[in-house]
Protein backbone atom coordinates (compact mmCIF):
# COMPACT_ATOMS: atom_id res chain seq x y z
CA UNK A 1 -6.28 -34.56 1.58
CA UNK A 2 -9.94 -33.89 3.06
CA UNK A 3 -12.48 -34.46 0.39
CA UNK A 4 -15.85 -34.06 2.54
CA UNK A 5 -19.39 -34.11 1.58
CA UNK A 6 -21.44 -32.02 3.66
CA UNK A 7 -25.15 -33.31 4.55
CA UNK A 8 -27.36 -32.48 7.15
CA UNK A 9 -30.43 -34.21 9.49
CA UNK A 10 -32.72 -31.89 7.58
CA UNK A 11 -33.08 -28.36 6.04
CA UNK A 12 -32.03 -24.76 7.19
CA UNK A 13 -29.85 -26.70 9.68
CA UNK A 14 -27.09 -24.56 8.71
CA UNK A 15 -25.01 -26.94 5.86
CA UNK A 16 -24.03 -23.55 4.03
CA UNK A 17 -22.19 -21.93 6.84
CA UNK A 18 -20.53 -24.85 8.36
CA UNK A 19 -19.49 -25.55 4.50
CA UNK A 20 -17.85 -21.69 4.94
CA UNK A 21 -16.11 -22.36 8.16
CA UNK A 22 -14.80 -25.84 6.75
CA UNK A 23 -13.93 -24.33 3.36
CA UNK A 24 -11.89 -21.32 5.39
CA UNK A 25 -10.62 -24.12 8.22
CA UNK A 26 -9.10 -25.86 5.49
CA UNK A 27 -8.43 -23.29 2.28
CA UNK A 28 -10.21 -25.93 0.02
CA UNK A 29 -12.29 -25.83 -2.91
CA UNK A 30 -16.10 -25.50 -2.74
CA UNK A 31 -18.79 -27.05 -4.70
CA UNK A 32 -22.86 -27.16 -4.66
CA UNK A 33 -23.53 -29.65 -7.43
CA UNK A 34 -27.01 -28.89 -7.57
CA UNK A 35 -28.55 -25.60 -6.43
CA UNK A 36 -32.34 -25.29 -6.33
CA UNK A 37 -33.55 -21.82 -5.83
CA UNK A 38 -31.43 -18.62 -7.09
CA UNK A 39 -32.77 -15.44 -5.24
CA UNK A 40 -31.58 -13.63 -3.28
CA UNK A 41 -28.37 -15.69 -3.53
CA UNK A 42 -26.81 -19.36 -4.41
CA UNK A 43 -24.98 -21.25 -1.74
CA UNK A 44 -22.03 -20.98 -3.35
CA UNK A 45 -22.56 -17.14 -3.71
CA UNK A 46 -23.06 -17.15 0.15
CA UNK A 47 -20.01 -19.08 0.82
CA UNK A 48 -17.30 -16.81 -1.48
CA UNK A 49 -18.79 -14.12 0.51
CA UNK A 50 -17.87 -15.67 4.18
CA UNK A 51 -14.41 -17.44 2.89
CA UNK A 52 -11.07 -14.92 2.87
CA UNK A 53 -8.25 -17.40 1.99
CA UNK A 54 -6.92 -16.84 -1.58
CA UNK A 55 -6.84 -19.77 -2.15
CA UNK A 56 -9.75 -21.46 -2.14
CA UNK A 57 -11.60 -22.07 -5.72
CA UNK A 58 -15.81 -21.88 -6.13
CA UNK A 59 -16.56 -24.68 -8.69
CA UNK A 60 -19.72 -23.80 -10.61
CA UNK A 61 -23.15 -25.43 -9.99
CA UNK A 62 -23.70 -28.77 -12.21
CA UNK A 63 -27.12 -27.36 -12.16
CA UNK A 64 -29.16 -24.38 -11.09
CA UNK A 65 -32.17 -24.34 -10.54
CA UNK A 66 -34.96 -21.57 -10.15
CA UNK A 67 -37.52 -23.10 -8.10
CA UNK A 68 -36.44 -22.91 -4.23
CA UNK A 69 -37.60 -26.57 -4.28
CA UNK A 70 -36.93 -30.24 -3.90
CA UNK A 71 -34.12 -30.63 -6.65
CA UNK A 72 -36.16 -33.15 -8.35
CA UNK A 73 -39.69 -31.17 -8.45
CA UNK A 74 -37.00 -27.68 -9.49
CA UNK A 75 -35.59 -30.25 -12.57
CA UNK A 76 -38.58 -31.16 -13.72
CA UNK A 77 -40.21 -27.75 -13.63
CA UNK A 78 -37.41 -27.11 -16.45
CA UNK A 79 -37.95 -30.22 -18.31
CA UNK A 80 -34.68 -31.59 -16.62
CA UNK A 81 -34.33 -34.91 -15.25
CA UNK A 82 -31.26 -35.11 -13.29
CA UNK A 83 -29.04 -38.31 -13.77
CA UNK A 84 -25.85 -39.90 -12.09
CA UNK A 85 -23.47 -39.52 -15.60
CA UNK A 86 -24.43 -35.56 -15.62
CA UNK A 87 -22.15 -35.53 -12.28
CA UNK A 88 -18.28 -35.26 -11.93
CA UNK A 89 -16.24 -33.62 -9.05
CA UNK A 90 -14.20 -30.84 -9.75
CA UNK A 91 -10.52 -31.95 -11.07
CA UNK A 92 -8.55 -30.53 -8.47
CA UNK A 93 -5.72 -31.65 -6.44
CA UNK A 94 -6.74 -28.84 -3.26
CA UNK A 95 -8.82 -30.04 -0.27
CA UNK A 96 -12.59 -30.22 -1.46
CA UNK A 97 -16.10 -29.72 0.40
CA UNK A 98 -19.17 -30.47 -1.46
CA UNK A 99 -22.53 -29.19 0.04
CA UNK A 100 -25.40 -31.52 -0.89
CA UNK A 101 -29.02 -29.99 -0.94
CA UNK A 102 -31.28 -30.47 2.09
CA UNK A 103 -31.31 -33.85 4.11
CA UNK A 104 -29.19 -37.45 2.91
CA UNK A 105 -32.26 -38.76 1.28
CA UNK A 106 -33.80 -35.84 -0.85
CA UNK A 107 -34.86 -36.77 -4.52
CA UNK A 108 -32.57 -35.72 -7.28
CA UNK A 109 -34.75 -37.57 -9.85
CA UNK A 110 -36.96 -40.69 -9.66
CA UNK A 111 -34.72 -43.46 -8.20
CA UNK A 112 -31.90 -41.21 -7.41
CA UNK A 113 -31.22 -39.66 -4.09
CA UNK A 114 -28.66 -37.26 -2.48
CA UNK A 115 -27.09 -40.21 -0.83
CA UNK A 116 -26.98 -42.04 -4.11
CA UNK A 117 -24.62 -39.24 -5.35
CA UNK A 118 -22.33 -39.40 -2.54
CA UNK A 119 -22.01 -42.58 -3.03
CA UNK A 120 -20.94 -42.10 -6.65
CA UNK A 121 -18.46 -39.62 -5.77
CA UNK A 122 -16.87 -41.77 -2.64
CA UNK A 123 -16.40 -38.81 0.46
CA UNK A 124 -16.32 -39.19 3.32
CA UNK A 125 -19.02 -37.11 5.03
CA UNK A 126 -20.07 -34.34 7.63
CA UNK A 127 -23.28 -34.77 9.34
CA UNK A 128 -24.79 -31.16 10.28
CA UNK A 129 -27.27 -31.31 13.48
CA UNK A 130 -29.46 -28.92 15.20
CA UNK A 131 -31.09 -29.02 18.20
CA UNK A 132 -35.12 -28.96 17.59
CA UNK A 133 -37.90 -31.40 18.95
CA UNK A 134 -36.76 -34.86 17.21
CA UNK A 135 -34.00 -33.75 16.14
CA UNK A 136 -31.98 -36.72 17.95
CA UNK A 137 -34.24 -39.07 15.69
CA UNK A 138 -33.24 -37.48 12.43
CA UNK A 139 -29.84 -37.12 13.16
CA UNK A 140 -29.71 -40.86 14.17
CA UNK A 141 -31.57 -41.83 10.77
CA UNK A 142 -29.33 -39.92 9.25
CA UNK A 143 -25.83 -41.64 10.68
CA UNK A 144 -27.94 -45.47 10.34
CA UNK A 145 -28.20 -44.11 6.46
CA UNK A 146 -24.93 -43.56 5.90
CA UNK A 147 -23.56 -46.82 7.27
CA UNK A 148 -26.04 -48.85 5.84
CA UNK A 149 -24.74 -47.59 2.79
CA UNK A 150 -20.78 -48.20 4.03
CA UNK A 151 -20.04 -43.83 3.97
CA UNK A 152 -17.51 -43.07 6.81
CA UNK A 153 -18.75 -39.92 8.56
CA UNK A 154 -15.61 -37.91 9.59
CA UNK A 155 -17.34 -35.95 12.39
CA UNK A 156 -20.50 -35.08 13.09
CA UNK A 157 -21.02 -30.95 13.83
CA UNK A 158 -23.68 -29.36 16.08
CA UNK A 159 -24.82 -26.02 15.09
CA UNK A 160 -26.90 -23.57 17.03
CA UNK A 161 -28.35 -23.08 20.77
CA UNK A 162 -26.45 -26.02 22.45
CA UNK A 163 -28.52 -28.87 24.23
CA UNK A 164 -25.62 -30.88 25.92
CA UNK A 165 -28.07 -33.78 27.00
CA UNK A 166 -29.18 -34.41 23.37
CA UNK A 167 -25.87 -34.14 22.17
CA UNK A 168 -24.18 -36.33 24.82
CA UNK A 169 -26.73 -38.72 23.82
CA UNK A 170 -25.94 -38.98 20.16
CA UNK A 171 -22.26 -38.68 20.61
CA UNK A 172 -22.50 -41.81 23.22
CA UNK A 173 -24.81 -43.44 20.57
CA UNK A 174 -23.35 -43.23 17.58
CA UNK A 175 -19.48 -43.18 18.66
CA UNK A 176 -18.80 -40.59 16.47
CA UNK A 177 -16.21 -37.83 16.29
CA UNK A 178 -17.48 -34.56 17.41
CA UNK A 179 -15.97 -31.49 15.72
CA UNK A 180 -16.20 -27.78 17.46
CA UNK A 181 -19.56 -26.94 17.20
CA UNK A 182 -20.98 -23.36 15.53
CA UNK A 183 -23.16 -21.41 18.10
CA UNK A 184 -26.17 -18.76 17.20
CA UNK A 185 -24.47 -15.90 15.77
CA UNK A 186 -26.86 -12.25 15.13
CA UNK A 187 -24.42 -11.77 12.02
CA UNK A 188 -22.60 -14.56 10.03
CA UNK A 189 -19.98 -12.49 8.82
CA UNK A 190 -16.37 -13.37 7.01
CA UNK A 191 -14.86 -12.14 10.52
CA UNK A 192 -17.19 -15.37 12.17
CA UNK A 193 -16.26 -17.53 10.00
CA UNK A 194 -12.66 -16.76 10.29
CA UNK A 195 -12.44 -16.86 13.75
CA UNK A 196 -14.66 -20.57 13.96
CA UNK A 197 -12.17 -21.96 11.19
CA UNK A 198 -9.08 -21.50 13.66
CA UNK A 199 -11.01 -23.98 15.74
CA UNK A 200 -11.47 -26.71 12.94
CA UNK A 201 -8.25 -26.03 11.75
CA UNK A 202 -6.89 -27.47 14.91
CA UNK A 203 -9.65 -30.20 15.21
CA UNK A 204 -8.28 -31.41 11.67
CA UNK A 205 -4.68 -31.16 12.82
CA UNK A 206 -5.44 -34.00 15.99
């Protein structure tokens, strides 16, 4: 059973559509335990729009936010201070991806960070990367995080224009497993999605 944690080097990186092709790859559940920022859509609005299986159920937020902000600034503009007992994963026995909020080490509250909470709920974890000017430095921070903290990554996924020296750098680097990567698309569309989940499907299936 695949219980994965989705986290990126940064944000905009493109968590929320690899969390759709993953979700789709793998007809699991889907959950965004915090969302900060409503309009025009949530995450997990986004996601049930790009994911066809029947089968697959959208957990509601733990929390959401207005503010399109840090989760801990978009808390405390509500009086809300977010704490490790408000958080439990979804009770279900299907595959599950969670989709944290912005980069491994973004505030929840004071003293409690997105990694903090996936270490609390015990996934493994996906590491999003795109290719930008030091973007090999934040995706290495962000792998040197996560086994500092003992979290197994189960592949690391490049998304957007490809840059095969960077990326043949980090793979050699880090050693980790490289799943299919997502290319520039001009429409994300259910149809994308679909067709990109055929290719994960298989990359879980090795």
């Amino acid at each position: 059973m695949e219980r994965l944690f989705i986290t990126g080097i940064g944000t905009d990186v493109g968590k929320t559509v690899a969390s759709a092709v993953l979700t789709e790859a793998l007809q699991a559940d889907y959950w965004k335990p915090v969302q900060a920022g409503l309009e025009p859509t949530t995450d997990t609005g986004t996601v049930r729009r790009l994911v066809q299986n029947p089968v697959s159920k959208f957990w509601p937020e733990r929390f959401r936010l207005q503010l399109p902000a840090s989760p801990h600034a978009a808390a405390a503009a509500e009086g809300l201070t977010l704490q490790p007992a408000d958080f439990q994963l979804p009770d279900t026995t299907n595959h599950l991806i969670v989709e944290g909020a912005g980069g491994l080490l973004v505030p929840l509250a004071p003293g409690f960070l997105m990694a903090d909470l996936l270490q609390q709920f015990g996934l493994e974890t996906v590491v999003v990367s795109r290719n930008y000017l030091g973007s090999i430095n934040h995706t290495l921070l962000t792998v040197e995080a996560l086994q500092l903290r003992g979290v197994r990554v189960r592949g690391l996924l490049f998304n957007g224009e490809p840059n095969p020296a960077t990326e043949d750098f980090i793979s050699q680097h880090t050693g980790l497993p490289i799943m299919p990567r997502l290319l520039p698309e001009s429409n994300i569309s259910a149809a994308v999605v679909s067709r990109y989940a055929v290719e994960f499907r298989e990359w879980f299936r090795k």
